[in-house]
Protein backbone atom coordinates (compact mmCIF):
# COMPACT_ATOMS: atom_id res chain seq x y z
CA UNK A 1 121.61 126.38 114.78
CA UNK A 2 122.03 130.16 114.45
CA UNK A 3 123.47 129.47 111.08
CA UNK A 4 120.53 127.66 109.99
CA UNK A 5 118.05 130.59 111.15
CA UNK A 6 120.08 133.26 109.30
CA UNK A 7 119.95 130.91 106.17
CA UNK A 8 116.29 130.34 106.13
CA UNK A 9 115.61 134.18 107.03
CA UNK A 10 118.05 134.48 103.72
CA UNK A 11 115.99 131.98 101.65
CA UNK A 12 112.75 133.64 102.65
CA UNK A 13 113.78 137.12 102.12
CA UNK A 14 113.21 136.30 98.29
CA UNK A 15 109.33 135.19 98.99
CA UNK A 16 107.08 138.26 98.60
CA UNK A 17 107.02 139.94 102.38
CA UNK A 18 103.86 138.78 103.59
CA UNK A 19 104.64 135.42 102.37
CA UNK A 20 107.99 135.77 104.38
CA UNK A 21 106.39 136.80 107.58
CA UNK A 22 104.36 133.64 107.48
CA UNK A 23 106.98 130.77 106.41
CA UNK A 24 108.90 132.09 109.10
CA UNK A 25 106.07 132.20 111.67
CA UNK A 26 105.21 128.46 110.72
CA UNK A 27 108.96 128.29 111.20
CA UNK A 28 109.57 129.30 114.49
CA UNK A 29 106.51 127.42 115.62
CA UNK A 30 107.81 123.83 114.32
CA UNK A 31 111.36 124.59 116.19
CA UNK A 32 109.54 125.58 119.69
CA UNK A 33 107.21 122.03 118.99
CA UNK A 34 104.17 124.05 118.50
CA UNK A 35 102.47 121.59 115.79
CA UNK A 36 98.71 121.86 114.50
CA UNK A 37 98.57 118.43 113.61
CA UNK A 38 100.87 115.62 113.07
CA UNK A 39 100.16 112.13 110.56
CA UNK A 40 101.98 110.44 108.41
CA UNK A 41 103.65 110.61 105.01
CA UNK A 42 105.97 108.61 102.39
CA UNK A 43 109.17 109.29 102.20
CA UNK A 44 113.08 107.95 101.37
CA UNK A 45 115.82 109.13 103.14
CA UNK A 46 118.30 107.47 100.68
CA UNK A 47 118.85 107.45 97.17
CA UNK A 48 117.22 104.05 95.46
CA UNK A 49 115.48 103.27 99.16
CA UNK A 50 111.74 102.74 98.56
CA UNK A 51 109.31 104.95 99.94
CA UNK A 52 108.41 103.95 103.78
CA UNK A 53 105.98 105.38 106.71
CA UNK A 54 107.31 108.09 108.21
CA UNK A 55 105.86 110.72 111.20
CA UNK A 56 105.10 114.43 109.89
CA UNK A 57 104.09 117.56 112.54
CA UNK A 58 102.69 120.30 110.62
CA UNK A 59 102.97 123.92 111.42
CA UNK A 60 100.89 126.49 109.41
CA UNK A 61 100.74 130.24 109.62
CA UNK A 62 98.63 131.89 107.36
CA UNK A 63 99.74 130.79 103.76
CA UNK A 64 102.68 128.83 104.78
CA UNK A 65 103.19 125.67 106.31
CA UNK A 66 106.61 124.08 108.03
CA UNK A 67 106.57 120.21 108.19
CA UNK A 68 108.95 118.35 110.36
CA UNK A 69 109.06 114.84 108.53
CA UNK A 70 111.16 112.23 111.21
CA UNK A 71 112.42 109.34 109.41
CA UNK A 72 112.25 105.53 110.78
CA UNK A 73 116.21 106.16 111.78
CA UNK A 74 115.25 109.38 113.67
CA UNK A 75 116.82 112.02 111.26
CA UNK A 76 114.19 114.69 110.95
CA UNK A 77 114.02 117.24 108.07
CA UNK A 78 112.28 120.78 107.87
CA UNK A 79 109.77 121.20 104.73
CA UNK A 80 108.56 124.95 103.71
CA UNK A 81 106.00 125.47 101.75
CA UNK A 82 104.36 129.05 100.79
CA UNK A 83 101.26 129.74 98.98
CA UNK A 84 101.27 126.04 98.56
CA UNK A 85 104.29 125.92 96.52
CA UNK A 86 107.48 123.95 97.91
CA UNK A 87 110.57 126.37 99.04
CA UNK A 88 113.30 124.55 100.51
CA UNK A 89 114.40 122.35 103.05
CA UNK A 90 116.48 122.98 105.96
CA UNK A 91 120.00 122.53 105.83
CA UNK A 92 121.29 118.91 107.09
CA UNK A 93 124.02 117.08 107.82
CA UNK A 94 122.70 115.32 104.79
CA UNK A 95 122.93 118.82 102.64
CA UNK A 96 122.04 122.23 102.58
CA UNK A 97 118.36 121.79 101.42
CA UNK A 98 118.62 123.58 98.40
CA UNK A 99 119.06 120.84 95.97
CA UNK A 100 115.15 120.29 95.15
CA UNK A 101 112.41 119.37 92.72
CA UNK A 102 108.92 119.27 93.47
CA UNK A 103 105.50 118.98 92.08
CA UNK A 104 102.17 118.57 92.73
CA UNK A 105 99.71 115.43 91.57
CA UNK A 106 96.89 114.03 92.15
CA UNK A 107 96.42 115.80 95.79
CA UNK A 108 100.33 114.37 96.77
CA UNK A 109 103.37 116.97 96.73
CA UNK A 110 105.98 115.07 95.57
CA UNK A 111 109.00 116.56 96.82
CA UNK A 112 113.04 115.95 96.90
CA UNK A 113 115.48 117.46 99.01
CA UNK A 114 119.28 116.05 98.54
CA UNK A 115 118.57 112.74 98.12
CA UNK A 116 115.65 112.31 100.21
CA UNK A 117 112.09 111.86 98.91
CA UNK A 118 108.37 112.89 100.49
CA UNK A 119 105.11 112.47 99.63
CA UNK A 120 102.81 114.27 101.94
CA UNK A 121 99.07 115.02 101.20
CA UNK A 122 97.82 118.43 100.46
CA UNK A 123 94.59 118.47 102.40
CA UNK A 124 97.53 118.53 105.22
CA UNK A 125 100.00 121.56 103.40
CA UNK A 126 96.50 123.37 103.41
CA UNK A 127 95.88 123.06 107.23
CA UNK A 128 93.07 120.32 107.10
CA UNK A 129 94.31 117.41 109.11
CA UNK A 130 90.97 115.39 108.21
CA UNK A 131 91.63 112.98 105.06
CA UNK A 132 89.30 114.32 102.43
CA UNK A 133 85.76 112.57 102.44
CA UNK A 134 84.58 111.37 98.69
């Protein structure tokens, strides 16, 4: 586990130092289990699986946000996202997390990690829990 703190600290030291501070605020609060919010969000833990329900605890500090997504098998994954831009996920047994593509449509990040695939809402990267009200 110490490995994995030194290698996000690593990861973050690129983001601009504020920007650091927070991701790994939001960080540290989504290891201790200190979530703003939790819902759920699409995602694929496989390659060619379709996308299924799966649990998401959100952690935001500042301008960063930490999502813990927990797949139907129980293998969880740790999202960062700065500024509202994707940054990496956490290194599994699955693969070191820095493998990725992401983008953002339509109000959905759409983001991959190894092999796995989310889609989580915005409204929820930007701290508001509520679904948007049209």
């Amino acid at each position: 586990m110490r490995f994995v703190t030194i290698l996000v600290a690593l990861m973050l030291a690129t983001l601009p130092s504020p920007a650091a501070a927070d991701a790994i605020a939001a960080s540290q609060r989504a290891r201790s289990g200190d979530f703003d919010g939790m819902g759920n969000v699409r995602c694929a833990q496989n390659a060619g699986e379709a996308l299924d329900t799966c649990k998401a605890a959100f952690a935001h500090a500042q301008n960063s946000t930490v999502v813990v997504v927990t797949f139907p098998s129980s293998f969880k994954r740790m999202l960062t996202l700065s500024d509202e831009r994707f940054v990496r996920g956490n290194a599994t047994m699955s693969g070191v997390g820095t493998d990725t593509e992401w983008h953002l449509a339509e109000g959905t990040y759409h983001i991959r990690v190894d092999d796995q695939r989310f889609e989580i809402p915005q409204h929820m990267i930007q701290g508001d829990m509520a679904a948007p009200t049209e």
